[in-house]
N, C-alpha and C. Protein backbone atom coordinates (compact mmCIF):
# COMPACT_ATOMS: atom_id res chain seq x y z
N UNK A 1 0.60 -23.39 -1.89
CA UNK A 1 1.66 -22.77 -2.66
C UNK A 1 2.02 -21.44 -2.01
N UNK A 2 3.30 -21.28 -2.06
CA UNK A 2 3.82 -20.17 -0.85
C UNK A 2 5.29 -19.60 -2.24
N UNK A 3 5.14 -18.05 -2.55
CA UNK A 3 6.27 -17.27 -3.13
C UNK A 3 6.21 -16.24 -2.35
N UNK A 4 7.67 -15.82 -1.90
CA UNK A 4 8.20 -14.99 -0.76
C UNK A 4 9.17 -14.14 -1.76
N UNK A 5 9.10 -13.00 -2.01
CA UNK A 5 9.52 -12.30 -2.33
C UNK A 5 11.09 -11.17 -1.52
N UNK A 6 12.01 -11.39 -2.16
CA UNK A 6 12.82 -9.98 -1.33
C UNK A 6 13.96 -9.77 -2.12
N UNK A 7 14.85 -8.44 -1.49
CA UNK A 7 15.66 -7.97 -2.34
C UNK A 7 15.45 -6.54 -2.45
N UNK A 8 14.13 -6.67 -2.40
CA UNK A 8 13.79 -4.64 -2.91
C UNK A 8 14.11 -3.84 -2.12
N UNK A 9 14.26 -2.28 -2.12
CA UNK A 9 14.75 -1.61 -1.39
C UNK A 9 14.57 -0.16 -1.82
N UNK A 10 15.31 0.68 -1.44
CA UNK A 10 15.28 2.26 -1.83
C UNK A 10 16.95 2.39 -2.50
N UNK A 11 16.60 2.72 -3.46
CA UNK A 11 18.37 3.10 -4.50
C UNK A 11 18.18 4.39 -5.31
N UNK A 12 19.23 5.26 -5.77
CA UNK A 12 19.25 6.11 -6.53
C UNK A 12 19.51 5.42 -7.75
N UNK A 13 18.65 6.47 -8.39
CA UNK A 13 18.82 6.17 -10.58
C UNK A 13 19.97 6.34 -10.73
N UNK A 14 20.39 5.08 -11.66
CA UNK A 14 21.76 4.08 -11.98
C UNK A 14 22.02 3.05 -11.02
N UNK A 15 21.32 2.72 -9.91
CA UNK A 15 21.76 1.94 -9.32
C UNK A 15 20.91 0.57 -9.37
N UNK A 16 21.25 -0.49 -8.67
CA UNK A 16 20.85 -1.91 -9.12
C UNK A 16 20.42 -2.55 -7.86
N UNK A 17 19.56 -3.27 -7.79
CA UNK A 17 18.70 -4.49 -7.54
C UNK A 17 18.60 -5.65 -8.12
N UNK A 18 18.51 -6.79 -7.04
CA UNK A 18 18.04 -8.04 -7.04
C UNK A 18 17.13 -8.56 -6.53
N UNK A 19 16.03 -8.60 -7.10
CA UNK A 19 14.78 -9.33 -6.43
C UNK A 19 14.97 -11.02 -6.23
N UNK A 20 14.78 -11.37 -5.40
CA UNK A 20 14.77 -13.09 -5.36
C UNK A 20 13.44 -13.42 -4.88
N UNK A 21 12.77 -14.68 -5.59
CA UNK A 21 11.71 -15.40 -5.35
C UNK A 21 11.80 -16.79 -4.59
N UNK A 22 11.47 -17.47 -3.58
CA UNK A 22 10.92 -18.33 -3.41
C UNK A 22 10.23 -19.41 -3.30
N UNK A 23 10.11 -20.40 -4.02
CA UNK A 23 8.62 -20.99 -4.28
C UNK A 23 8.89 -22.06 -3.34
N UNK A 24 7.73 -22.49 -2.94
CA UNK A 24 7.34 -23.72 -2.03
C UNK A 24 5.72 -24.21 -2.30
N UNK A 25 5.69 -25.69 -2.04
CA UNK A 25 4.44 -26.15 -2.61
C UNK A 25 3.56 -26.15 -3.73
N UNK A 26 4.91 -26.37 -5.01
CA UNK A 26 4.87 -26.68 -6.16
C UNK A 26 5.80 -27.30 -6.97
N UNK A 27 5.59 -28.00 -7.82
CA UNK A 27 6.62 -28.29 -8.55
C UNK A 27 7.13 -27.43 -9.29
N UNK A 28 8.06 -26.79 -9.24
CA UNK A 28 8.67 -25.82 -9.52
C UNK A 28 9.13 -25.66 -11.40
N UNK A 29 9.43 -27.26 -11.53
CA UNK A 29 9.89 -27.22 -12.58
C UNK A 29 8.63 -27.29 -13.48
N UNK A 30 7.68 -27.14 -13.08
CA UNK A 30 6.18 -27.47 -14.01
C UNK A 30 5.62 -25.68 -14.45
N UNK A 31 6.31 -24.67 -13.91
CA UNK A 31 5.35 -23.31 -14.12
C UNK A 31 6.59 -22.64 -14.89
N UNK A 32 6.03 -21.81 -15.47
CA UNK A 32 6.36 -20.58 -15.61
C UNK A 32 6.34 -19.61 -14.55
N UNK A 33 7.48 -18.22 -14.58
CA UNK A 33 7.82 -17.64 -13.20
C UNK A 33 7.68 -16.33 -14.11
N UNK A 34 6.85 -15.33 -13.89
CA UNK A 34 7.22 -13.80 -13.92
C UNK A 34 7.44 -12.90 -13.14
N UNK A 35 7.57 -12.19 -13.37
CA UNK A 35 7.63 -10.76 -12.31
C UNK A 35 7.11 -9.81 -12.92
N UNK A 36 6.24 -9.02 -12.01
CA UNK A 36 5.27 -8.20 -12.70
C UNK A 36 5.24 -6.69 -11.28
N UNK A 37 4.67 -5.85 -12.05
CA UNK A 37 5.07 -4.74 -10.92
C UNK A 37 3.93 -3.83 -11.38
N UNK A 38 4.04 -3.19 -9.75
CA UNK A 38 2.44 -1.96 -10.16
C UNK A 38 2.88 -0.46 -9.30
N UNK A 39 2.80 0.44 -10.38
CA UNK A 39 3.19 1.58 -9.71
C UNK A 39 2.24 2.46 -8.86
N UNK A 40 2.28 3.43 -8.39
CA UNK A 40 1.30 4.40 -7.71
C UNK A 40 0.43 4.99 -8.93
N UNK A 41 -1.38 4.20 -8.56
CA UNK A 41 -2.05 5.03 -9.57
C UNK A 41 -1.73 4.42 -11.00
N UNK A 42 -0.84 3.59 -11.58
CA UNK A 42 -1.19 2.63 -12.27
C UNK A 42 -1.72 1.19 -12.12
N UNK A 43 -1.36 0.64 -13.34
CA UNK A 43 -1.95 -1.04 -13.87
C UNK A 43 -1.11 -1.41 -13.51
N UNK A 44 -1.08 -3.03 -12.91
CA UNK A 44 -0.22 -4.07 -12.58
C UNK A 44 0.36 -3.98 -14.06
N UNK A 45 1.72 -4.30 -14.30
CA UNK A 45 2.37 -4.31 -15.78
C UNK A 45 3.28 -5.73 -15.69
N UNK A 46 3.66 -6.63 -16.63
CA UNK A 46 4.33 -7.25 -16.62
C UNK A 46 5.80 -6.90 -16.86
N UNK A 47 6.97 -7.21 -16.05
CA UNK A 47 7.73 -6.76 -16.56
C UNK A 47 8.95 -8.00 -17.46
N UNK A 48 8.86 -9.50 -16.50
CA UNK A 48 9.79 -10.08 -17.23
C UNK A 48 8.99 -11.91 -17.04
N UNK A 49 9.52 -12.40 -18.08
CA UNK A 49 8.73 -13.85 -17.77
C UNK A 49 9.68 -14.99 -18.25
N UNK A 50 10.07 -15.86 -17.81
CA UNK A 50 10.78 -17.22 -18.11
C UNK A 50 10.13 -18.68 -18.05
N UNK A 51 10.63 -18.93 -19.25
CA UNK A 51 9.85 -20.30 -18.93
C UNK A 51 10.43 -21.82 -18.41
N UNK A 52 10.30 -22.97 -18.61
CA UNK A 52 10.85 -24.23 -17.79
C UNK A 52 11.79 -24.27 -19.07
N UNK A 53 11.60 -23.62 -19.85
CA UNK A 53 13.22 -23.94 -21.03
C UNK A 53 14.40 -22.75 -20.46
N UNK A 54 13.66 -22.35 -19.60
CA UNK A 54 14.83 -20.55 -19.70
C UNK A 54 14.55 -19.64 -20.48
N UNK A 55 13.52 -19.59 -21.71
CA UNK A 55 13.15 -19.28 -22.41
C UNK A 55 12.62 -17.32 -21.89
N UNK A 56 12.82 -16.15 -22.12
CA UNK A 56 12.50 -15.33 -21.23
C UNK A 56 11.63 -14.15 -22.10
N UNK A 57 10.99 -13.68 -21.84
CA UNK A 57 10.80 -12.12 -22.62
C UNK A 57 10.95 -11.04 -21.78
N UNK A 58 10.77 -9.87 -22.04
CA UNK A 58 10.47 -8.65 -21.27
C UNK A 58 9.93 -7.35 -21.95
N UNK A 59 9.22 -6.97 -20.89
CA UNK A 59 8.95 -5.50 -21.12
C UNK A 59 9.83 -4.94 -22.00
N UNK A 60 9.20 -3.58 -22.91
CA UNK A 60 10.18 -3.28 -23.78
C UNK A 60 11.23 -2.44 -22.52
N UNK A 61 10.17 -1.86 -21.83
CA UNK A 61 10.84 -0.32 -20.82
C UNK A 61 12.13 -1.19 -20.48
N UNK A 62 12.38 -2.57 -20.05
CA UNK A 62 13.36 -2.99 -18.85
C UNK A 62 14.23 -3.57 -20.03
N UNK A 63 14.27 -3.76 -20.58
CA UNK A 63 15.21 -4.73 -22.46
C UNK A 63 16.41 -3.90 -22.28
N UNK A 64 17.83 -4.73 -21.32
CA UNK A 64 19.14 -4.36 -21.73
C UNK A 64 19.20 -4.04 -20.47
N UNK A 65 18.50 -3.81 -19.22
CA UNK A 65 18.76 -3.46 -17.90
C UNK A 65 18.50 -4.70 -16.99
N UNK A 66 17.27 -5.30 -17.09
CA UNK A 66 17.05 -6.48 -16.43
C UNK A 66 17.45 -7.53 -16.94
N UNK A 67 17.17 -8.37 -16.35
CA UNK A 67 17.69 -9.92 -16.65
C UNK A 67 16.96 -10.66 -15.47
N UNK A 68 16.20 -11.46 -16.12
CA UNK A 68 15.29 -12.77 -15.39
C UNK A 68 16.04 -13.53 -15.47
N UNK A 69 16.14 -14.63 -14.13
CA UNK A 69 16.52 -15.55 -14.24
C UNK A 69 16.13 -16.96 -13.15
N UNK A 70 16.45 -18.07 -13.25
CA UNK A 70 16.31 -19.02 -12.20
C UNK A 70 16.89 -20.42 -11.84
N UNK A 71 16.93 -21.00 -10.64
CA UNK A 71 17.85 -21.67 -10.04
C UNK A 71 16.58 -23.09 -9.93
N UNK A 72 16.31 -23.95 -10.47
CA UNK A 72 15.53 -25.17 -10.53
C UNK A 72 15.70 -25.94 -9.20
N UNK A 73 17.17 -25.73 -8.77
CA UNK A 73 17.37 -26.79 -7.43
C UNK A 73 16.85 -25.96 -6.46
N UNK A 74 17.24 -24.86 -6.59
CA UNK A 74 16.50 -23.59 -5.13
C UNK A 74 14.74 -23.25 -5.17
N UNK A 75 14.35 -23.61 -6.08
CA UNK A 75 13.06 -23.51 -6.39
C UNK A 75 12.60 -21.81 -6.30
N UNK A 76 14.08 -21.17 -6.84
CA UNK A 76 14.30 -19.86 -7.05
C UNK A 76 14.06 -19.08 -8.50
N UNK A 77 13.51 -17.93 -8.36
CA UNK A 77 13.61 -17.17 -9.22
C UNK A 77 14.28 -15.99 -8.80
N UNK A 78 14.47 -14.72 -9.88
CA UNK A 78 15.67 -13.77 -9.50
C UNK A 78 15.54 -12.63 -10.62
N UNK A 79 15.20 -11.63 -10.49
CA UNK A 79 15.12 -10.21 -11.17
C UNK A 79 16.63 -9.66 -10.76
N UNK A 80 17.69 -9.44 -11.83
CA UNK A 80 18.60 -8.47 -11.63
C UNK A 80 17.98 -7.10 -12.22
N UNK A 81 17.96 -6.13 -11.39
CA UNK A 81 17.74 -4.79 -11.90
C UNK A 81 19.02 -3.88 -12.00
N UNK A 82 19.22 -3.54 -13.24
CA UNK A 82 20.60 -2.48 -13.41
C UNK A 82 19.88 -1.35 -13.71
N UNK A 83 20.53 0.25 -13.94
CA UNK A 83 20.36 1.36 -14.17
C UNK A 83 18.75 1.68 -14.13
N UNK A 84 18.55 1.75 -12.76
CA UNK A 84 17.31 1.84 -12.56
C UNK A 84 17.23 3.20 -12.38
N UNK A 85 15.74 3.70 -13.05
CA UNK A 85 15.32 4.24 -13.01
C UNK A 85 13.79 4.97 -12.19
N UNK A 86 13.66 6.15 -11.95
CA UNK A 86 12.54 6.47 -11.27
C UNK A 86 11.56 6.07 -12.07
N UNK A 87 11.05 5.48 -13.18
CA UNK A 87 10.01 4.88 -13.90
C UNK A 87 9.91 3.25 -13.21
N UNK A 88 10.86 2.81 -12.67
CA UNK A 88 11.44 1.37 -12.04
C UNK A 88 10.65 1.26 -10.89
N UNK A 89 10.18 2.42 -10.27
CA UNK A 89 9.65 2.83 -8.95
C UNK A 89 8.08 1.86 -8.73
N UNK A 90 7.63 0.38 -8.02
CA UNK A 90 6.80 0.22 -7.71
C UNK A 90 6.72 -1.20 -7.06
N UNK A 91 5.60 -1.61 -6.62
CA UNK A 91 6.05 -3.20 -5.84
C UNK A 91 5.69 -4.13 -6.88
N UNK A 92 6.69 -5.26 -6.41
CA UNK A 92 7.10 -5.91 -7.39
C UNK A 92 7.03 -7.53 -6.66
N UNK A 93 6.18 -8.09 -8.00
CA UNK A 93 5.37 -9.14 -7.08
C UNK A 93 6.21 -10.44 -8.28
N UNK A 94 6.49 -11.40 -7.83
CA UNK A 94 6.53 -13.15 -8.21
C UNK A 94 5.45 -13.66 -8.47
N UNK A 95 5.43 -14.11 -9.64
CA UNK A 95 4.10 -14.93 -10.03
C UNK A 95 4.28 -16.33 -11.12
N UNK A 96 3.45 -17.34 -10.53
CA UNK A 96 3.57 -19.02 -11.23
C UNK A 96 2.56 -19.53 -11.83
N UNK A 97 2.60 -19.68 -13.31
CA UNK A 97 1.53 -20.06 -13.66
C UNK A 97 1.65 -21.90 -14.35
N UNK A 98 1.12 -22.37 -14.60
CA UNK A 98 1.52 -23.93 -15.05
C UNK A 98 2.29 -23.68 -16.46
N UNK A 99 3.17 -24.40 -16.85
CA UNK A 99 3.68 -24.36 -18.29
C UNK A 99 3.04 -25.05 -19.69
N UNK A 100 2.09 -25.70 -18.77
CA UNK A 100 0.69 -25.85 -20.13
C UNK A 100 0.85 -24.21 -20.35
N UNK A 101 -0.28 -23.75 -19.85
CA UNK A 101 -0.81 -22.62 -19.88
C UNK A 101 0.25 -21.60 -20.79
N UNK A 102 1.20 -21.56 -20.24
CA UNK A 102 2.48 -20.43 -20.37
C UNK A 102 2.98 -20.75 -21.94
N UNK A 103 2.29 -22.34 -22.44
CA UNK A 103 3.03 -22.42 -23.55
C UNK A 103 2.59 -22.07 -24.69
N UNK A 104 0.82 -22.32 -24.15
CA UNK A 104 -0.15 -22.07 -25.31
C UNK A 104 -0.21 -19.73 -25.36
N UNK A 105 0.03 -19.50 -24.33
CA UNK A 105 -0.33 -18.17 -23.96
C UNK A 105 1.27 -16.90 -24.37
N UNK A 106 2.20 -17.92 -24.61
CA UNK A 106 3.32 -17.32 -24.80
C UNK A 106 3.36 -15.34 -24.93
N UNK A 107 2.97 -15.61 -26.13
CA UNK A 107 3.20 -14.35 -26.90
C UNK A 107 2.01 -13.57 -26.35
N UNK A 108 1.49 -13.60 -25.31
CA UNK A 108 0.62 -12.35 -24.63
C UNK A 108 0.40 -12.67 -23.37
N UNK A 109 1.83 -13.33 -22.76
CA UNK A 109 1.43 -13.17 -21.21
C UNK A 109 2.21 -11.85 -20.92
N UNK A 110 2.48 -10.95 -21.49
CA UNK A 110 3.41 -9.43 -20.89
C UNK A 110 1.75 -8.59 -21.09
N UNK A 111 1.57 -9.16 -22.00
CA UNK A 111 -0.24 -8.20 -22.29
C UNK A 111 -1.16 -8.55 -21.41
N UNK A 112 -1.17 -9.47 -20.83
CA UNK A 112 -2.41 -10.04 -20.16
C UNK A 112 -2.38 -9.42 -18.21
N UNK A 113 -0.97 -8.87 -18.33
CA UNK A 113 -1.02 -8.20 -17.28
C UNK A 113 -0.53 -8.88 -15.74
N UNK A 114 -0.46 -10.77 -16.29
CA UNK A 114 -0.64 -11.43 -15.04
C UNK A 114 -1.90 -12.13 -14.74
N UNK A 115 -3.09 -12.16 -15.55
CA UNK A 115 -4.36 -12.73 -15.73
C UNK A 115 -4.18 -13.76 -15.67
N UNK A 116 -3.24 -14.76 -16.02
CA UNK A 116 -3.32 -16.11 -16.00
C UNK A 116 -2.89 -16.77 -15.02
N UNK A 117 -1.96 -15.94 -14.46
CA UNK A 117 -0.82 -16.08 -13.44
C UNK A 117 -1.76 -16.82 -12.10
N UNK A 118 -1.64 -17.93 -11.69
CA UNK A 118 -2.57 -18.31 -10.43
C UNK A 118 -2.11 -18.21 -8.99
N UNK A 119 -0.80 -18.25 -9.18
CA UNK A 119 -0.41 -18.03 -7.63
C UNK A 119 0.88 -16.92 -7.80
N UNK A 120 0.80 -15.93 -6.22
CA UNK A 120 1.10 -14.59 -6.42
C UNK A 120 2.10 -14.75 -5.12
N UNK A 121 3.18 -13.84 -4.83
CA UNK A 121 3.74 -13.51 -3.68
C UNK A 121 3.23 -12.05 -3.27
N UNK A 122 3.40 -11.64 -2.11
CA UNK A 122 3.36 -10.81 -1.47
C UNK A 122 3.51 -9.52 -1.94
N UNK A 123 4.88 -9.46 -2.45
CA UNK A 123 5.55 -8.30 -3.27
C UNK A 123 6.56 -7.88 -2.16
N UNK A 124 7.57 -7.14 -2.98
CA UNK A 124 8.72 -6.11 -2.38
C UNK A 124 8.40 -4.98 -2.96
N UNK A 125 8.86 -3.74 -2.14
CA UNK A 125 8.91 -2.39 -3.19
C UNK A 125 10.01 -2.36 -3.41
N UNK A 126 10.07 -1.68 -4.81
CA UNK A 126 11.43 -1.13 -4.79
C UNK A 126 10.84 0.45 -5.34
N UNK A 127 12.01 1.12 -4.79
CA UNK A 127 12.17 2.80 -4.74
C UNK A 127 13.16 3.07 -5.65
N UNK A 128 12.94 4.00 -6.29
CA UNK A 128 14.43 4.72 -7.46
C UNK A 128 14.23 5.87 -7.33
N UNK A 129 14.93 6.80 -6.63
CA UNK A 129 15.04 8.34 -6.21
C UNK A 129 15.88 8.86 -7.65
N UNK A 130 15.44 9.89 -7.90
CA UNK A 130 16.13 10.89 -8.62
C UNK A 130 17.12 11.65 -8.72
């Protein structure tokens, strides 16, 4: 199983990003897809999660700026980031967990940090200057 992460970059606060994911060597349509991010000197945090319905939650911090989303035929996933902020600031990783798992675990995979999550990409940073 292979998730390739990109999109991230260096932007000033208010400005926007698109992270895009990858997946290869899975059935794509069988997991759940999050995106989860870890700043300097913090905890890995979850920030957004979708499931094989489209089904999505998020972080409270990102609610009304981001938007998860994904493409089933591209075996794609996709973080739009709007009015980002220097709190936005950290690398930002793709993660697949099975949709068993994701279905019974719903309501505390943003808490769990990514604990369940079994296969990981690389990560992108993204930067938000002040």
């Amino acid at each position: 199983v292979r998730l390739v992460e990109s999109g991230g970059g260096s932007v000033q606060a208010g400005g926007s990003l698109r992270l895009s994911c990858v997946a290869s060597g899975l059935t794509y349509s069988r997991y759940c897809m999050g995106w989860f991010r870890r700043a300097p000197g913090k905890e890995r945090e979850g920030v957004a999660i979708i499931d094989v319905d489209d089904r999505t939650m998020y972080l409270d911090a990102v609610k009304g700026r981001f938007t998860i989303s994904q493409d089933n035929t591209k075996n794609s996933l996709y973080l739009q980031m709007n009015s980002l902020q220097s709190e936005d600031t950290g690398m930002y990783y793709c993660a697949a967990v099975g949709s068993q798992y994701c279905r019974g675990a719903w309501s505390t995979l943003l808490r769990q940090r990514g604990a369940g999550f079994g296969y990981w990409g690389q990560g992108t940073q993204v930067t938000v200057s002040s």
